[in-house]
N, C-alpha and C. Protein backbone atom coordinates (compact mmCIF):
# COMPACT_ATOMS: atom_id res chain seq x y z
N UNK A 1 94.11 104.61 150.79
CA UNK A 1 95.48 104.89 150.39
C UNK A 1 95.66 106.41 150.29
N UNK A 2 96.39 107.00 150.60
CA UNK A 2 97.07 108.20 150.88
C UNK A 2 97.67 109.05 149.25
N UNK A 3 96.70 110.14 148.80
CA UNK A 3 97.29 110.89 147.85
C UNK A 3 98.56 111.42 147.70
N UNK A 4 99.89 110.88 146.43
CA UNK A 4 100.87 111.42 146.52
C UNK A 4 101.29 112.94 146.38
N UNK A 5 101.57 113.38 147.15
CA UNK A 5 102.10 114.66 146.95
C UNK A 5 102.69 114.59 145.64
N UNK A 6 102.70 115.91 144.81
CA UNK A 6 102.88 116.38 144.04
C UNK A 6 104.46 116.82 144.41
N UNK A 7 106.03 116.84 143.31
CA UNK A 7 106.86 117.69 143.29
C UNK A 7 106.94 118.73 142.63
N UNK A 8 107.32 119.81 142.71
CA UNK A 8 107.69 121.18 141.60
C UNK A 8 108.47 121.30 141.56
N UNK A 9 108.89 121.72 140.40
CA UNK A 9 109.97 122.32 139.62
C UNK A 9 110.17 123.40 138.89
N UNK A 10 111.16 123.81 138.74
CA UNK A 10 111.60 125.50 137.67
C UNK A 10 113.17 125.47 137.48
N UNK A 11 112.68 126.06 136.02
CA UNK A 11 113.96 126.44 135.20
C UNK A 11 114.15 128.02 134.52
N UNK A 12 114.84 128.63 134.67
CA UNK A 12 114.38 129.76 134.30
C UNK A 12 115.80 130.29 133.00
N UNK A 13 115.45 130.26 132.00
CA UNK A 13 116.27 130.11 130.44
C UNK A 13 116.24 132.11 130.41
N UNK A 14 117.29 131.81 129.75
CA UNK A 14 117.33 133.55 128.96
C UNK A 14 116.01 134.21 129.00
N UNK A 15 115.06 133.86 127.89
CA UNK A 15 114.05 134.53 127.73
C UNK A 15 112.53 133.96 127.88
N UNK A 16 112.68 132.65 128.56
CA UNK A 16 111.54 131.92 128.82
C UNK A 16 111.76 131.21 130.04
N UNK A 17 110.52 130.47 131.24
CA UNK A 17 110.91 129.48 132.11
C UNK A 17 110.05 128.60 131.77
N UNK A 18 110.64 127.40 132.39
CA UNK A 18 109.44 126.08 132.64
C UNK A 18 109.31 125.77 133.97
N UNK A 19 107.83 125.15 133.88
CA UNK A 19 107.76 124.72 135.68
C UNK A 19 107.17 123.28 135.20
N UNK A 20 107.34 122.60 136.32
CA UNK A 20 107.06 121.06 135.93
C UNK A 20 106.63 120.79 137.49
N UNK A 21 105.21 119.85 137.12
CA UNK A 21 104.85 118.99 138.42
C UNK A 21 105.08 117.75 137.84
N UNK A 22 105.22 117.05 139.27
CA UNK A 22 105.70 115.65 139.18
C UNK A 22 105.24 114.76 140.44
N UNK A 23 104.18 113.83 139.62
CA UNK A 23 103.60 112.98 141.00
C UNK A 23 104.58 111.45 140.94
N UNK A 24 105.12 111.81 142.73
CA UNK A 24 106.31 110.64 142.58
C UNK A 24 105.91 109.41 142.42
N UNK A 25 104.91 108.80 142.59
CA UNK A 25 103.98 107.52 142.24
C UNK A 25 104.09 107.03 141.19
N UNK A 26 103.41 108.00 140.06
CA UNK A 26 103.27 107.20 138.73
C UNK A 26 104.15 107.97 137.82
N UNK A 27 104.97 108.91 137.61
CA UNK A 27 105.98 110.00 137.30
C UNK A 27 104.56 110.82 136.19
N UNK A 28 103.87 110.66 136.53
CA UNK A 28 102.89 111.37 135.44
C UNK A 28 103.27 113.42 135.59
N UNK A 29 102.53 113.89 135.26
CA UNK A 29 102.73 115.38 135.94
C UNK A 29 102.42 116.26 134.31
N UNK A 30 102.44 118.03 134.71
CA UNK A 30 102.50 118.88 133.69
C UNK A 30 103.33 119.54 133.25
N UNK A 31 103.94 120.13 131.98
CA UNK A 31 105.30 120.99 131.70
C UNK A 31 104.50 122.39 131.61
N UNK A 32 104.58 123.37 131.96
CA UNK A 32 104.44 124.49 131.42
C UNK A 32 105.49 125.53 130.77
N UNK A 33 105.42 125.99 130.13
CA UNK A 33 106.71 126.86 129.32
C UNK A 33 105.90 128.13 129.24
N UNK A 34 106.69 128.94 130.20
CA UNK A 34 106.34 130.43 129.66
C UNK A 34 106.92 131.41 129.09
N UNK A 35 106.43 131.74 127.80
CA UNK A 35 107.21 132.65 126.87
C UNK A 35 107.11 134.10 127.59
N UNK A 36 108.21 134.88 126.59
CA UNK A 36 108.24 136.27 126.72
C UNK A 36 106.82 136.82 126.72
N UNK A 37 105.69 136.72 125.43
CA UNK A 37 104.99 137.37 125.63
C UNK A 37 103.50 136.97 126.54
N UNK A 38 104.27 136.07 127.69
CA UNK A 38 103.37 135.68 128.18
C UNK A 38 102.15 134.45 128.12
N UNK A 39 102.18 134.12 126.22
CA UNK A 39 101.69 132.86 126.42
C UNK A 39 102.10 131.62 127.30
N UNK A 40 101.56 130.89 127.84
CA UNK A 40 101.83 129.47 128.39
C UNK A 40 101.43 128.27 127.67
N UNK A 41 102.12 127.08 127.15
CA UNK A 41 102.28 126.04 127.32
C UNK A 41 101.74 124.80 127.88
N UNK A 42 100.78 124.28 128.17
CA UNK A 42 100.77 123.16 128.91
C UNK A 42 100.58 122.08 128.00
N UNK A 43 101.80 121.02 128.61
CA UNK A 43 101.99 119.61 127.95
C UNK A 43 101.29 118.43 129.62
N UNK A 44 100.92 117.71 129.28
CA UNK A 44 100.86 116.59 129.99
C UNK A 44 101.76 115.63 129.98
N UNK A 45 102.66 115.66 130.58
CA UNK A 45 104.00 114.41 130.44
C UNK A 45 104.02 112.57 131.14
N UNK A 46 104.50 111.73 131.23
CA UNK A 46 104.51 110.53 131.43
C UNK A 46 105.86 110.43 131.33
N UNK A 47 106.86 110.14 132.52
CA UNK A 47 107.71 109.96 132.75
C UNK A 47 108.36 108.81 133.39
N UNK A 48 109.60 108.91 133.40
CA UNK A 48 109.91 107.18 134.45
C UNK A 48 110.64 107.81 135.62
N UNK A 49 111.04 106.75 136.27
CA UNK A 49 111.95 107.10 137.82
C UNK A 49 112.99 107.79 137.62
N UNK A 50 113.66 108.08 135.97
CA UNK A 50 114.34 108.64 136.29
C UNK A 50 114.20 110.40 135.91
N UNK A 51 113.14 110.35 136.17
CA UNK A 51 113.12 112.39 136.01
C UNK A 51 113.23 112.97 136.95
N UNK A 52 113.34 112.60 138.16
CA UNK A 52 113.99 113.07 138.92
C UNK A 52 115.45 113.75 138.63
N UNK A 53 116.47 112.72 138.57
CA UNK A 53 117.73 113.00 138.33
C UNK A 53 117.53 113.87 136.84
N UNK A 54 116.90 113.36 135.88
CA UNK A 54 116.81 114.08 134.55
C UNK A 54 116.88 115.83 135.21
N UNK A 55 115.94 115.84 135.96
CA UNK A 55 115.28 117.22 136.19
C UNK A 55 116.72 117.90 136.91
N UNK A 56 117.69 117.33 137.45
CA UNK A 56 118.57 118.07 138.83
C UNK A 56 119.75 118.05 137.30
N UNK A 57 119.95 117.37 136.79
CA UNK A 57 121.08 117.59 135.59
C UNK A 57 120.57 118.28 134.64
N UNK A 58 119.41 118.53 134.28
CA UNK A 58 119.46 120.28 133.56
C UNK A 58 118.98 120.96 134.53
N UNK A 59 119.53 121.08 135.70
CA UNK A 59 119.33 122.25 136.24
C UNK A 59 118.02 122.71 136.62
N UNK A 60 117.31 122.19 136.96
CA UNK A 60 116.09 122.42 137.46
C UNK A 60 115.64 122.72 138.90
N UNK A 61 115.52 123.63 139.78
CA UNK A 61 115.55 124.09 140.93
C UNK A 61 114.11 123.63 141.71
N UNK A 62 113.72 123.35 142.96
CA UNK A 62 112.34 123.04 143.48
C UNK A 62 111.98 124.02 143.18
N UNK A 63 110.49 124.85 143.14
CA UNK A 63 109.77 125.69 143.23
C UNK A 63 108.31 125.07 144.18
N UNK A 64 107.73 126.33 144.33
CA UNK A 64 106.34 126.49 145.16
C UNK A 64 105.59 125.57 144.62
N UNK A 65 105.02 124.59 144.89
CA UNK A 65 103.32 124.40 144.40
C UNK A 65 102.65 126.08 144.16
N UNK A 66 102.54 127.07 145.26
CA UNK A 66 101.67 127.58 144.51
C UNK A 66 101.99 128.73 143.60
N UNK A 67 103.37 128.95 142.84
CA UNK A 67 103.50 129.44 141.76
C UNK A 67 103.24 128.65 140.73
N UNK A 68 103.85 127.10 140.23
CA UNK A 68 103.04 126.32 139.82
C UNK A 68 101.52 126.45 139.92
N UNK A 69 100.67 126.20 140.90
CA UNK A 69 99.71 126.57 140.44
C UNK A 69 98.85 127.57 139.89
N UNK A 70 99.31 128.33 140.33
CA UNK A 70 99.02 130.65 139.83
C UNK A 70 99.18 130.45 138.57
N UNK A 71 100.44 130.38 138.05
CA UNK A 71 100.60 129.59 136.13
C UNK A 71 99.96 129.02 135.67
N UNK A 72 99.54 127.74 136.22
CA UNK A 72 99.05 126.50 135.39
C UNK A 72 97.32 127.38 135.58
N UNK A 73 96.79 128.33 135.89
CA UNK A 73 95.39 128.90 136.47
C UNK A 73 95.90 129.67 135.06
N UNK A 74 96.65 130.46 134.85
CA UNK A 74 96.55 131.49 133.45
C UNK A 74 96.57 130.05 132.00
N UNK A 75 97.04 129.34 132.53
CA UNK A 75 96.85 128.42 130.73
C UNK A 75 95.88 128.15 130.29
């Protein structure tokens, strides 16, 4: 069986962003939140079918896998 690709995501707020992966299979994936002074964040999330749409109604833009990954390497 064939590994699901991974989706990315980004939000980028006043003074902080988040990036979010999202494996379309099982909606599992990671949040990262990066503050001003540079700390990062990582949550492990469990999601349903609908975070997709969740993600496009706050505004959440695709991003790179590999800025997602460059980030999720500093946490």
């Amino acid at each position: 069986m064939a590994k699901a690709i991974s989706q990315y995501f980004k939000r980028v707020f006043d003074d902080y962003q988040v990036l979010v992966m999202v494996n379309p299979t099982d909606f599992t994936g990671i949040e990262l939140i990066v503050h001003p002074d540079g700390k990062i964040e990582k949550t492990e999330i469990q999601a349903d079918e609908e975070i997709f749409e969740d993600l496009a109604a706050d505004e959440f833009q695709p991003c790179s896998p590999l800025e997602f990954q460059l980030t999720l390497a500093k946490a």
